[in-house]
N, C-alpha and C. Protein backbone atom coordinates (compact mmCIF):
# COMPACT_ATOMS: atom_id res chain seq x y z
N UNK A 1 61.08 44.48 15.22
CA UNK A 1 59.78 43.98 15.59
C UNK A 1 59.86 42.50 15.99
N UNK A 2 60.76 41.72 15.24
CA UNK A 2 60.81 40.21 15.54
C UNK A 2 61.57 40.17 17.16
N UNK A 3 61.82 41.06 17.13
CA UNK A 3 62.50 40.73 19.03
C UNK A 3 61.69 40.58 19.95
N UNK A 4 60.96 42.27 19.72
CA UNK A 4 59.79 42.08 20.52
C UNK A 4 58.83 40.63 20.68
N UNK A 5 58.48 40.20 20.24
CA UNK A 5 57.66 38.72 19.59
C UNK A 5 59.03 38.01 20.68
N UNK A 6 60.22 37.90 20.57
CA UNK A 6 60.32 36.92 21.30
C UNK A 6 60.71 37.45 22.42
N UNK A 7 60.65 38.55 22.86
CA UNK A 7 60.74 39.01 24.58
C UNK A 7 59.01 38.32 25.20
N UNK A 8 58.17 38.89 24.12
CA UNK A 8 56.87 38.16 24.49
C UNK A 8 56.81 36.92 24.87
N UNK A 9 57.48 35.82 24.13
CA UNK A 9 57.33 34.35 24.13
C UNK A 9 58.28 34.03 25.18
N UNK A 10 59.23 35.11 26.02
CA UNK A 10 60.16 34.45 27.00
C UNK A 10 59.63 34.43 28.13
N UNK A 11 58.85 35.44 28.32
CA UNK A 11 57.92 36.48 29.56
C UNK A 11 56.96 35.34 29.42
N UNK A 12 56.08 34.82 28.57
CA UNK A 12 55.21 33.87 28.70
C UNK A 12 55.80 32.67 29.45
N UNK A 13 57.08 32.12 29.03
CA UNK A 13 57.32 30.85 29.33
C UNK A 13 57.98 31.10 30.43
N UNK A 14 58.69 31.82 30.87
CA UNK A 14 58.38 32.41 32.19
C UNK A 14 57.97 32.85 32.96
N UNK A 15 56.77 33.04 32.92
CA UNK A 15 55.62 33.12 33.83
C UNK A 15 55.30 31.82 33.97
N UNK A 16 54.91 31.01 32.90
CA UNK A 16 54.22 29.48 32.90
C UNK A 16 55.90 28.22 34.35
N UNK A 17 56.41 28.82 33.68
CA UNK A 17 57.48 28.15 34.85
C UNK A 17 57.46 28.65 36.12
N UNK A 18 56.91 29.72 36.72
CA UNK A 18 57.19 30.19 37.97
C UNK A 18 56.06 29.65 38.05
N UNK A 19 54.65 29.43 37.43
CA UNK A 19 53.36 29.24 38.12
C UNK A 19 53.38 27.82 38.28
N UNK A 20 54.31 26.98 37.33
CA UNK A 20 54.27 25.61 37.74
C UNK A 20 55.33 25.16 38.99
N UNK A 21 56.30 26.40 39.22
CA UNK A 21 57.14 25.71 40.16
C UNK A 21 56.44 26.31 41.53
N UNK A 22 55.62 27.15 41.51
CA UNK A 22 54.38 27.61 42.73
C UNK A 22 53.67 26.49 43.11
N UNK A 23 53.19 25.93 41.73
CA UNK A 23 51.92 24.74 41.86
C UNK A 23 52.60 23.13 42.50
N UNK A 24 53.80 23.28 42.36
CA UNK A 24 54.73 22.11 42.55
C UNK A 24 55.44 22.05 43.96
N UNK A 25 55.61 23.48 44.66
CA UNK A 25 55.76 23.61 46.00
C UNK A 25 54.52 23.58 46.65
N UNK A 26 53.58 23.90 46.15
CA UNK A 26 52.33 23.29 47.34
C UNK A 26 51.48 22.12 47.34
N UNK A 27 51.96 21.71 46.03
CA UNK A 27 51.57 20.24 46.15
C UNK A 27 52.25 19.34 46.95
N UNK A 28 53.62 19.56 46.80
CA UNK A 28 55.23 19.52 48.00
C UNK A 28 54.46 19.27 49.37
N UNK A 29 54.17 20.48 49.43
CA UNK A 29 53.79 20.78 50.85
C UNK A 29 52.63 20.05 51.34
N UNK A 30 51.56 19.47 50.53
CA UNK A 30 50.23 19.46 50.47
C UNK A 30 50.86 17.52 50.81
N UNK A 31 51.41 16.99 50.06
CA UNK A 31 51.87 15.68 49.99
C UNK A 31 53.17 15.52 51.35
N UNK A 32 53.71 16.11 51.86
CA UNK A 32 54.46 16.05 53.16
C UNK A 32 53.78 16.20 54.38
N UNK A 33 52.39 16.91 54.39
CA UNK A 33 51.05 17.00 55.27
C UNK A 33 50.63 15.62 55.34
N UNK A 34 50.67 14.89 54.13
CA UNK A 34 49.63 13.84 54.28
C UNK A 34 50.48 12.77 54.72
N UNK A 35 51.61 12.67 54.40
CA UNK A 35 52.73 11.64 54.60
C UNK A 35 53.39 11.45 56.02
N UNK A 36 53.13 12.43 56.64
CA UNK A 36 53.87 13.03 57.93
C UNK A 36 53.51 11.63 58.74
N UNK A 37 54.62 10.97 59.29
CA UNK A 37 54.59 10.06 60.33
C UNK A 37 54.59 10.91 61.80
N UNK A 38 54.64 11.31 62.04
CA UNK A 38 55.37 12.10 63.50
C UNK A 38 54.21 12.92 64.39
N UNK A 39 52.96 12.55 63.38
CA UNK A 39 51.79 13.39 63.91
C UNK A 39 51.43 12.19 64.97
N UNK A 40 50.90 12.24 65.94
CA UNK A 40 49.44 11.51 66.60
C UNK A 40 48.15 11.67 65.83
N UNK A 41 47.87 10.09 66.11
CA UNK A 41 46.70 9.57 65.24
C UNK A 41 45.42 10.15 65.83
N UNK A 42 44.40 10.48 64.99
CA UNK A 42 43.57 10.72 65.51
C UNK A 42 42.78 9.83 65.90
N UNK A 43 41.79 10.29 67.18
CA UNK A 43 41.13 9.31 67.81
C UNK A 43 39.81 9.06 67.32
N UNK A 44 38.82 8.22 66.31
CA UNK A 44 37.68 7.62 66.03
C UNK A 44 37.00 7.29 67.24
N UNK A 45 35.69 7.52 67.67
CA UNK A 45 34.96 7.00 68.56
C UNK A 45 34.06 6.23 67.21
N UNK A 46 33.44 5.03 68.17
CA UNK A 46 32.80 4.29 68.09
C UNK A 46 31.83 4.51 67.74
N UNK A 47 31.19 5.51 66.37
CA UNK A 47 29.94 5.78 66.36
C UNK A 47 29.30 5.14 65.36
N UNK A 48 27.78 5.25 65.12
CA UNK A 48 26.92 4.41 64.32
C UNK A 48 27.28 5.79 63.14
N UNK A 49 27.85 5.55 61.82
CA UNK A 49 27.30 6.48 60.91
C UNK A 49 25.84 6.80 60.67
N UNK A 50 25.35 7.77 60.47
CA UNK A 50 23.90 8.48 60.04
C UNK A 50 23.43 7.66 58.80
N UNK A 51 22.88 7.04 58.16
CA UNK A 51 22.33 6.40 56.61
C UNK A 51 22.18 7.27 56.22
N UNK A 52 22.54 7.27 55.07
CA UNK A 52 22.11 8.34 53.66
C UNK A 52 21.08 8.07 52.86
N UNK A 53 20.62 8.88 52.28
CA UNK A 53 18.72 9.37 51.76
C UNK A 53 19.00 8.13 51.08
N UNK A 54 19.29 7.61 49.86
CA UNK A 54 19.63 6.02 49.84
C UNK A 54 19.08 4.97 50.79
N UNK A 55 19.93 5.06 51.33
CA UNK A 55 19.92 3.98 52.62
C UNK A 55 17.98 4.36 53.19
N UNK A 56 18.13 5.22 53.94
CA UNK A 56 16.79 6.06 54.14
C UNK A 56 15.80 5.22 53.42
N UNK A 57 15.75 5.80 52.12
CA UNK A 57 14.42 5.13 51.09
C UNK A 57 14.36 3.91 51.16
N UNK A 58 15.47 3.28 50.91
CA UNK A 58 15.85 1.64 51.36
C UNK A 58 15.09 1.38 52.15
N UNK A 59 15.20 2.01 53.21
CA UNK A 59 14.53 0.88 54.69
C UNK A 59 13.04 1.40 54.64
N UNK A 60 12.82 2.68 53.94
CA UNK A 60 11.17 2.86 54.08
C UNK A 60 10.53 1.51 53.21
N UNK A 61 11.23 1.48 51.84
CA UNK A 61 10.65 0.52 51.42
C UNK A 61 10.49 -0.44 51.95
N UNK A 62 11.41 -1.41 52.29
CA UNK A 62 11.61 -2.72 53.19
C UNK A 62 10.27 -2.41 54.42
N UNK A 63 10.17 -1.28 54.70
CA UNK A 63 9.37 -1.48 56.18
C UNK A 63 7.54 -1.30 55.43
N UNK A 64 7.56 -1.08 54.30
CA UNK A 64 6.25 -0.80 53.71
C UNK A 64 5.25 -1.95 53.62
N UNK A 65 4.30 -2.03 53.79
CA UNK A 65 3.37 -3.38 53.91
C UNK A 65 3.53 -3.76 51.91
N UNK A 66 3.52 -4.98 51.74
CA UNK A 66 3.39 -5.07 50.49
C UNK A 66 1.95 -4.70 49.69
N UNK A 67 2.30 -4.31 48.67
CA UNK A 67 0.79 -3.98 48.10
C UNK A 67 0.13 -5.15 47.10
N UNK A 68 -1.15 -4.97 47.75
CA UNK A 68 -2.13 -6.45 47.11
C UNK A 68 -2.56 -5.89 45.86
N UNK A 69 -2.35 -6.71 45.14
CA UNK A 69 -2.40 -6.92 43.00
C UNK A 69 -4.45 -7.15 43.17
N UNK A 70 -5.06 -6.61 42.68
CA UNK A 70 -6.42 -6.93 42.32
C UNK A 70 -5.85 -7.94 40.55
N UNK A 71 -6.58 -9.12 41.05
CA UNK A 71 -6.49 -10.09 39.93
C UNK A 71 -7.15 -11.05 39.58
């Protein structure tokens, strides 16, 4: 019975090693994508970014007449 128990615990830690050496080739891969000198750069045009709902509320406020205090 004690064998069994450790055929279990080998099969585990071998599985856990193939899934980390899976997770370690596509991170590989994932980090040689990003690193790659040899690509052409991509081209940015000149655009105005869109403001975000932030920004948005921002300028409503700023553009709001101020409000008069009864005093």
């Amino acid at each position: 019975m004690s064998w069994q128990l450790w055929v279990l615990i080998t099969l585990a830690a071998a599985g856990l090693v193939f899934l980390a050496a899976a997770r370690m080739r596509h991170a590989r891969k994932v980090f040689d994508d990003i690193t790659e000198l040899h690509r052409p750069a991509a081209r940015r045009e000149a655009v105005e970014p869109e403001p975000d709902e932030l920004a948005r509320a921002r300028a409503r406020h700023l553009e709001a007449e101020p409000k008069r205090r009864h005093g």
